[in-house]
C-alpha atoms as a PDB file:
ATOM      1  CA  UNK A   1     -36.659 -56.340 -25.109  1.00  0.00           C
ATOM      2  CA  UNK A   2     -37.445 -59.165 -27.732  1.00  0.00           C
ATOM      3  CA  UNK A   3     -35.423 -60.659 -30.348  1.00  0.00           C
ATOM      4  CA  UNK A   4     -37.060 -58.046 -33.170  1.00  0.00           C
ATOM      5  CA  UNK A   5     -36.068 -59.025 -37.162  1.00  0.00           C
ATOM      6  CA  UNK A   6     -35.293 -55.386 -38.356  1.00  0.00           C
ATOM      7  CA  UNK A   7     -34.675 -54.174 -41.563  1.00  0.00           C
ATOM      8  CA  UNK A   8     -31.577 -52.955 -42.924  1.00  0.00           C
ATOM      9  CA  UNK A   9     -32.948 -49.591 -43.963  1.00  0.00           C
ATOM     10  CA  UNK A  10     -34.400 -49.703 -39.982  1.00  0.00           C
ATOM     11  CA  UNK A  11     -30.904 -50.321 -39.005  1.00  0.00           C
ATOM     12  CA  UNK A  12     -29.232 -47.582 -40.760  1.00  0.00           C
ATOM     13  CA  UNK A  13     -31.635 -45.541 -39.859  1.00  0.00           C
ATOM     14  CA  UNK A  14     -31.026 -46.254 -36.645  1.00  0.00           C
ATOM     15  CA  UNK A  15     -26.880 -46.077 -37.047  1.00  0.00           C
ATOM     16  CA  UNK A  16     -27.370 -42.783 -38.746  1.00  0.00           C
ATOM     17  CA  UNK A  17     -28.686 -41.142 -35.955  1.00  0.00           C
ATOM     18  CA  UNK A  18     -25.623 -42.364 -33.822  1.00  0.00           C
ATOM     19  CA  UNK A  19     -23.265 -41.440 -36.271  1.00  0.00           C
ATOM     20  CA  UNK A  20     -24.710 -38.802 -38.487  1.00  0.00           C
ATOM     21  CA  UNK A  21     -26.917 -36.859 -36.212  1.00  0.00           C
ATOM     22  CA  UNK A  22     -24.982 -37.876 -32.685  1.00  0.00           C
ATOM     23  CA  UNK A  23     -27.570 -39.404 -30.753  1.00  0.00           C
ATOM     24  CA  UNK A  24     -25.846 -41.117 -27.300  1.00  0.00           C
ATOM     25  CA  UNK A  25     -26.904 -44.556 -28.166  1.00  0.00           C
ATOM     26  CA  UNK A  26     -28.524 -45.181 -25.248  1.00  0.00           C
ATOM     27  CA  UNK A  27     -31.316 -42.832 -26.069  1.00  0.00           C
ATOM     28  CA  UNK A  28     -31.583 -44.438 -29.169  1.00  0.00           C
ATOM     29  CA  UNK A  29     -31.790 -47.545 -27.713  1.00  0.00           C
ATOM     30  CA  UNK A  30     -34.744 -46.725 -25.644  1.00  0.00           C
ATOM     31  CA  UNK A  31     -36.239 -44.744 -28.275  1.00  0.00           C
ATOM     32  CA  UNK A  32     -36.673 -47.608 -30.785  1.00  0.00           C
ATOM     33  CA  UNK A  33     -36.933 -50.257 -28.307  1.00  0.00           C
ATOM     34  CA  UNK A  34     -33.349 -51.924 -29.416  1.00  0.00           C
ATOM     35  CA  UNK A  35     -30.625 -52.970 -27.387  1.00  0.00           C
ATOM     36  CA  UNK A  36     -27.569 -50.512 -27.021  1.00  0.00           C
ATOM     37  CA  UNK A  37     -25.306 -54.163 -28.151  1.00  0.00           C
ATOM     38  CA  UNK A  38     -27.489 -54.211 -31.135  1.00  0.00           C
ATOM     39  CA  UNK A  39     -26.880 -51.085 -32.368  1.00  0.00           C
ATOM     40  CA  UNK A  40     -23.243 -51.141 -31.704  1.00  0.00           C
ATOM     41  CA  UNK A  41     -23.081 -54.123 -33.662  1.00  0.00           C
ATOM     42  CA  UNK A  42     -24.910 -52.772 -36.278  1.00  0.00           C
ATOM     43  CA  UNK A  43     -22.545 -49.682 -36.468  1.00  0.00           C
ATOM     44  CA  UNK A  44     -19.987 -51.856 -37.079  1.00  0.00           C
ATOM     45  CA  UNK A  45     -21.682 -54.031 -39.795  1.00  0.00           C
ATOM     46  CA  UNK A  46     -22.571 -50.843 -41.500  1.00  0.00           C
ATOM     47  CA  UNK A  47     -19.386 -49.117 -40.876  1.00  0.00           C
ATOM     48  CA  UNK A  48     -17.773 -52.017 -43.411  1.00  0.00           C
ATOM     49  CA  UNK A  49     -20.898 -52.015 -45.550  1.00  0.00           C
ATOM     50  CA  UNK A  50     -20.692 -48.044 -46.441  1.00  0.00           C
ATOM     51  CA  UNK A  51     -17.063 -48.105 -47.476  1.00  0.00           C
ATOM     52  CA  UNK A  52     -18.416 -49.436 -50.547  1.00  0.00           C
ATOM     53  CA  UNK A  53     -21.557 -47.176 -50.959  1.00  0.00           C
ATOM     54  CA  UNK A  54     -21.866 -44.972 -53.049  1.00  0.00           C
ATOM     55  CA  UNK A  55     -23.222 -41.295 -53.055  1.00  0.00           C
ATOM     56  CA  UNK A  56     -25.782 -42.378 -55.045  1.00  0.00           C
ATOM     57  CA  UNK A  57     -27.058 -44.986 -52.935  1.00  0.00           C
ATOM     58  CA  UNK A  58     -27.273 -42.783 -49.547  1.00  0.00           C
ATOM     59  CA  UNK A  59     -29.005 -40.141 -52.229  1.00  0.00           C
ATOM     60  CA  UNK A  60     -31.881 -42.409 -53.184  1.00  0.00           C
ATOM     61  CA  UNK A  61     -32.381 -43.957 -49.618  1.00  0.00           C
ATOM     62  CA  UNK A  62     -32.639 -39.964 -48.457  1.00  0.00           C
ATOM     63  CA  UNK A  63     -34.735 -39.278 -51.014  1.00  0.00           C
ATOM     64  CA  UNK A  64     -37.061 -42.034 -50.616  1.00  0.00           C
ATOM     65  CA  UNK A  65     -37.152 -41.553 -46.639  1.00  0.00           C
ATOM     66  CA  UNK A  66     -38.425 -38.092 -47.410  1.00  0.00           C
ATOM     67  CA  UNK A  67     -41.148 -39.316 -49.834  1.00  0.00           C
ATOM     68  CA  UNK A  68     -42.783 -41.156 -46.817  1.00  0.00           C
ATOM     69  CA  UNK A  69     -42.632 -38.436 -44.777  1.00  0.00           C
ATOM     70  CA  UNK A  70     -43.893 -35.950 -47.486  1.00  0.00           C
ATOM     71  CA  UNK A  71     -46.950 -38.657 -48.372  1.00  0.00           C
ATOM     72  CA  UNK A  72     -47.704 -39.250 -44.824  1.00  0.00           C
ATOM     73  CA  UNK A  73     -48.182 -35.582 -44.408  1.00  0.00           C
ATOM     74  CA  UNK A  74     -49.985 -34.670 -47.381  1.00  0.00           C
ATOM     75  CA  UNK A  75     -52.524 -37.478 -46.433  1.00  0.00           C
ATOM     76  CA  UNK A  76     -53.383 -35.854 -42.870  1.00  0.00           C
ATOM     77  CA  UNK A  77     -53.760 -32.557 -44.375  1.00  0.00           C
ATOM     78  CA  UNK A  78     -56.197 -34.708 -46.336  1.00  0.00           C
ATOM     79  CA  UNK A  79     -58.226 -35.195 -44.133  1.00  0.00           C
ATOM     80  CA  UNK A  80     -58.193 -32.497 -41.945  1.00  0.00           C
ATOM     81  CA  UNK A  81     -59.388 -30.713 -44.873  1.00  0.00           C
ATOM     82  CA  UNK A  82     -62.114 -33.162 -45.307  1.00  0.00           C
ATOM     83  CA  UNK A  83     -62.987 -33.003 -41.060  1.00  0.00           C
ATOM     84  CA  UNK A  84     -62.806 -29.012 -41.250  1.00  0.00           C
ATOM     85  CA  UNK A  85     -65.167 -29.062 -44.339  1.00  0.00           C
ATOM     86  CA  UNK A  86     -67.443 -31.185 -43.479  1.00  0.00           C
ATOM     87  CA  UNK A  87     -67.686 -28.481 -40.297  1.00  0.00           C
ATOM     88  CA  UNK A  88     -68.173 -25.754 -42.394  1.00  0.00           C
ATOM     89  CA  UNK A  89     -72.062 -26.948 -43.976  1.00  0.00           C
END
């Protein structure tokens, strides 16, 4: 695995599913391509990090991890739509 410059929101993401959905970490290692070392030091760097977040915060990074998921979908149905019309003539 190479050295990989992450993103914070990639890296709670990726503690979240340790700790929030309770993923072993070593599939979550080999599902993002991350070493199990690197996550565990992220846990702990986030860990510190969230005693100061607020409600709020976690809200709007939920909320905005949703968005992409509800855009990303809406634009395949898109298109299908456009594939299964263009069928239809």
């Amino acid at each position: 695995m190479g050295k990989g410059n992450f993103s914070d929101e990639f890296k709670r993401d990726a503690v979240a599913q340790i700790t929030q959905r309770g993923y072993p970490v070593s599939e979550v290692s080999q599902r993002l391509g991350v070493s199990a070392h690197s996550l565990y030091a992220w846990k702990r760097k986030f860990a510190k990090a969230s005693s100061g977040e607020t409600e709020k915060d976690a809200e709007i990074r939920r909320l905005k991890r949703e968005l992409t998921r509800v855009t990303e979908e809406r634009d395949i149905l898109k298109k299908a739509t456009a594939y299964f019309a263009r069928d239809a003539k």
